[in-house]
C-alpha atoms as a PDB file:
ATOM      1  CA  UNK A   1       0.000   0.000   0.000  1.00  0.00           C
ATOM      2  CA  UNK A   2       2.872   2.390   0.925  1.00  0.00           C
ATOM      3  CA  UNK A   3       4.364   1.684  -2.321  1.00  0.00           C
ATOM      4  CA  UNK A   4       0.659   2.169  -4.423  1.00  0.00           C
ATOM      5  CA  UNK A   5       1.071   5.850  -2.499  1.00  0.00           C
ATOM      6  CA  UNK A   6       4.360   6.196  -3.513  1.00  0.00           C
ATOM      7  CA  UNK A   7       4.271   6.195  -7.253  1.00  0.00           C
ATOM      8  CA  UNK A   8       1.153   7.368  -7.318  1.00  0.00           C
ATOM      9  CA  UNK A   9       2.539  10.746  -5.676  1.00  0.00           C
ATOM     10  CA  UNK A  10       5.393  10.512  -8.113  1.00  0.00           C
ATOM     11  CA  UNK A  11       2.894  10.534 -10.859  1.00  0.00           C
ATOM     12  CA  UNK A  12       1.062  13.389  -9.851  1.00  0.00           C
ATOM     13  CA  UNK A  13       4.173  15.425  -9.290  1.00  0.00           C
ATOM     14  CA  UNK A  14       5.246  14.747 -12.612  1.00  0.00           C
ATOM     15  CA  UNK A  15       1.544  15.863 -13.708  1.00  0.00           C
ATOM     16  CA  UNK A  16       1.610  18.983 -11.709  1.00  0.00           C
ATOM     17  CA  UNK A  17       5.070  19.553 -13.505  1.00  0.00           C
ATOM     18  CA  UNK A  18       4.011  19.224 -17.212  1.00  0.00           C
ATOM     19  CA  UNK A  19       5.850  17.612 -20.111  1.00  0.00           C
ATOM     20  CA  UNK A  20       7.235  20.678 -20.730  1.00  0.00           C
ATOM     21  CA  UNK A  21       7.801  22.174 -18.112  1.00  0.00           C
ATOM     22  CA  UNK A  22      11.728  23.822 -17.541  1.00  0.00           C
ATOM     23  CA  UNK A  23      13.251  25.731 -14.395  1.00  0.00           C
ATOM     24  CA  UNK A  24      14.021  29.430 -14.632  1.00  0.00           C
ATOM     25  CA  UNK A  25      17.047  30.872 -13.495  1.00  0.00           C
ATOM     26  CA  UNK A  26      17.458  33.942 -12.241  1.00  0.00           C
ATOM     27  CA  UNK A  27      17.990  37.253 -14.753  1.00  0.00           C
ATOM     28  CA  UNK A  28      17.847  34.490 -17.538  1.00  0.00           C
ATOM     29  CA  UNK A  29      15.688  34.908 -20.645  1.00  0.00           C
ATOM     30  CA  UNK A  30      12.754  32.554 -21.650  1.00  0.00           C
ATOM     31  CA  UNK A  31      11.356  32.603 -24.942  1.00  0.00           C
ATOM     32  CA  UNK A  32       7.584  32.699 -25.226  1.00  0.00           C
ATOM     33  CA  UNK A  33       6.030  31.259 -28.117  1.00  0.00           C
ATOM     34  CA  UNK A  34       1.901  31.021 -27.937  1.00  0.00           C
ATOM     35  CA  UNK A  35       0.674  30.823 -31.831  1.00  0.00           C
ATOM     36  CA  UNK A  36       0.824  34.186 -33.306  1.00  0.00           C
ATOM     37  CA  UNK A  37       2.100  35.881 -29.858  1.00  0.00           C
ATOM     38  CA  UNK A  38       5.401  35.745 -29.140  1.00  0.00           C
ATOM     39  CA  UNK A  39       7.846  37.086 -26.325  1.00  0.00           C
ATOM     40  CA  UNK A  40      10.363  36.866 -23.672  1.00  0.00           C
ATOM     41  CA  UNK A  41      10.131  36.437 -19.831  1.00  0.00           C
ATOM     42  CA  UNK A  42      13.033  36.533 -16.930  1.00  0.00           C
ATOM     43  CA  UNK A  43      12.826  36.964 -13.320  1.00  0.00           C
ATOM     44  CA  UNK A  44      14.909  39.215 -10.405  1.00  0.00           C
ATOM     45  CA  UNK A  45      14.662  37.704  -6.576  1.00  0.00           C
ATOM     46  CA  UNK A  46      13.617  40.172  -4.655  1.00  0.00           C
ATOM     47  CA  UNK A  47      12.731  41.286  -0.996  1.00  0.00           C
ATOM     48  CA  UNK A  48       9.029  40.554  -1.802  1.00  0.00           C
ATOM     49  CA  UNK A  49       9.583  37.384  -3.779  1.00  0.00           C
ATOM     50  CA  UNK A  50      10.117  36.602  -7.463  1.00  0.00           C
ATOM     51  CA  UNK A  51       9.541  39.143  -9.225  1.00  0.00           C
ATOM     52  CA  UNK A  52       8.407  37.678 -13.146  1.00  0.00           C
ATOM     53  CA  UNK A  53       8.564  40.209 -15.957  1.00  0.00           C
ATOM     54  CA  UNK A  54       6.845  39.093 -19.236  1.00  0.00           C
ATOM     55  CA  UNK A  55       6.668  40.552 -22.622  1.00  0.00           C
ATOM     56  CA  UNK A  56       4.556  39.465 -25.313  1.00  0.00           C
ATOM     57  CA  UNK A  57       3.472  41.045 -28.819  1.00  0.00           C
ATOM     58  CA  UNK A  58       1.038  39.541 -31.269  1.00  0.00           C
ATOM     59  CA  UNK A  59       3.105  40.334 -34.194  1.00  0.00           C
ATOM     60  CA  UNK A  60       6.045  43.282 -35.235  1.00  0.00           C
ATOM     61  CA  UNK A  61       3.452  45.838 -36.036  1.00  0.00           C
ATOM     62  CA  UNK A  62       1.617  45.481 -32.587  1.00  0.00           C
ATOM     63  CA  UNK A  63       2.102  47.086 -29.652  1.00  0.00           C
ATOM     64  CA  UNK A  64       3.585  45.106 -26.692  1.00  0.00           C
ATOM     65  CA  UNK A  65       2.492  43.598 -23.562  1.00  0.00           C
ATOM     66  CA  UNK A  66       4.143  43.486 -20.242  1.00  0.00           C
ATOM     67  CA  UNK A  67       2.697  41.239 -17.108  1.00  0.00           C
ATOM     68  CA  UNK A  68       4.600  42.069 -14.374  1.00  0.00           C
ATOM     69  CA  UNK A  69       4.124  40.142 -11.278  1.00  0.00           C
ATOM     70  CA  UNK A  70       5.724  39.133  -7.660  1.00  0.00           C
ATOM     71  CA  UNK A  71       5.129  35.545  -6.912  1.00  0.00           C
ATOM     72  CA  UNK A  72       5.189  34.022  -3.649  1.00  0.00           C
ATOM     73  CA  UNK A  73       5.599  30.118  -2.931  1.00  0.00           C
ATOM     74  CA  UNK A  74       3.356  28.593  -4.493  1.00  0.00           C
ATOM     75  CA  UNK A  75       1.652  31.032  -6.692  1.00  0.00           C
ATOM     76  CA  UNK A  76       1.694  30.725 -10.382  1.00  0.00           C
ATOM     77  CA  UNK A  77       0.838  33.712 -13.043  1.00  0.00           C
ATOM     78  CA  UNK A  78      -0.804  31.758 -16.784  1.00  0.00           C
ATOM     79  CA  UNK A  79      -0.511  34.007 -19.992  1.00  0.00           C
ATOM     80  CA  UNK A  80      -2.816  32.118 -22.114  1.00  0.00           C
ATOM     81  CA  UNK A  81      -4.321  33.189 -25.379  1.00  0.00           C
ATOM     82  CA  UNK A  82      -6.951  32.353 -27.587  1.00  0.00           C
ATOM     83  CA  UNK A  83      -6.327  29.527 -30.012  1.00  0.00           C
ATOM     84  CA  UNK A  84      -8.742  27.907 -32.870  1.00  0.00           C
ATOM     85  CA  UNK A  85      -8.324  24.448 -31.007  1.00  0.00           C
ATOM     86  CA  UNK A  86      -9.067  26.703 -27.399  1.00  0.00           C
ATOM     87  CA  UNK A  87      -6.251  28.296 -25.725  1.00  0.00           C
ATOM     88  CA  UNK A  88      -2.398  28.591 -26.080  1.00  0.00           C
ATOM     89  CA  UNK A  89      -1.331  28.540 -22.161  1.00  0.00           C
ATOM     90  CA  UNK A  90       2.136  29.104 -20.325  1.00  0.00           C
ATOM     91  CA  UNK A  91       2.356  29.273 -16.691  1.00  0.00           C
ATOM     92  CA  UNK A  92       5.112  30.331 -14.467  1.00  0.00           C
ATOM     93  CA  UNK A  93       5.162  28.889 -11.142  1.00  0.00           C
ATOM     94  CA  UNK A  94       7.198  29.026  -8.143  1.00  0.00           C
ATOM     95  CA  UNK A  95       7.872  26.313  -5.852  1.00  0.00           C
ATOM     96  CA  UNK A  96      10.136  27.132  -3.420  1.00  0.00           C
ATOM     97  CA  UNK A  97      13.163  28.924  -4.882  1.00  0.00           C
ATOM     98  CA  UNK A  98      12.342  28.004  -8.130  1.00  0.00           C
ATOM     99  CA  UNK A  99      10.614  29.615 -10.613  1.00  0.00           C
ATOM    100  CA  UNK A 100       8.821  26.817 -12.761  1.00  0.00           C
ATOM    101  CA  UNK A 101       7.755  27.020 -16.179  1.00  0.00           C
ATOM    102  CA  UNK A 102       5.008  24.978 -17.257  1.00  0.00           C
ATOM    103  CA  UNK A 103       3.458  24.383 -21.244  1.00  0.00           C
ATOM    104  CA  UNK A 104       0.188  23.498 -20.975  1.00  0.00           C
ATOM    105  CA  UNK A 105      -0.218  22.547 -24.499  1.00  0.00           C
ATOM    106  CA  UNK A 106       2.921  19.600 -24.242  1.00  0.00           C
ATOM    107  CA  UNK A 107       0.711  18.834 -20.920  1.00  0.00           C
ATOM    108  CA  UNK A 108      -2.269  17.952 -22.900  1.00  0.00           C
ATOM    109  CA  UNK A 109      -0.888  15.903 -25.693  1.00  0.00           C
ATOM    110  CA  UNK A 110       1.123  14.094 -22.957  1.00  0.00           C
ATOM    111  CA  UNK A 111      -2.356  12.820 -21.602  1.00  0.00           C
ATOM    112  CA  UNK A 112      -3.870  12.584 -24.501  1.00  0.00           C
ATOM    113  CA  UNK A 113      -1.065   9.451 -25.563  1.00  0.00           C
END
């Protein structure tokens, strides 16, 4: 029974995780890349928490976006946008010290094999 809990918490890690999902470092770029909108993201540490700056544009001729949020353990910030299949989605979360980043779209065609 132990063991059934076991892997079945190792499972649902890996879930929570996503098939794509990558650590952030630190003042490092990520590349965002949601259809038609694409952008960067990086993060400072600060007093407050993580602080995660994102920029996204729908195209060269349109103006930018920029999120900018502090995250706390545990909280996550999702830039998602509209798709003709449903939504493009990429969420940033932190756990612990580390700032997560999570492809929703590689998490749905890994349940869907």
């Amino acid at each position: 029974m132990k063991t059934k809990m076991i892997t079945a918490a190792a499972i649902l890690v890996g879930l929570a995780t996503g098939a794509g999902a990558a650590d952030l470092k630190p003042a490092s770029g990520h590349t965002i890349n949601l259809g038609a909108v694409n952008g960067s993201a990086y993060y400072t540490v600060e007093d407050g928490g993580l602080r995660l700056v994102a920029t996204v544009a729908g195209g060269e001729t349109s103006a930018p976006v920029r999120f900018i949020s502090t995250l706390a353990d545990g909280q996550a910030m999702t830039i998602s946008v509209p798709a003709s299949g449903g939504a493009e989605e990429l969420t940033f979360r932190r756990i612990g010290d580390r700032l997560v980043v999570e492809d929703e779209q590689d998490l749905r065609a890994s349940l869907a094999q």
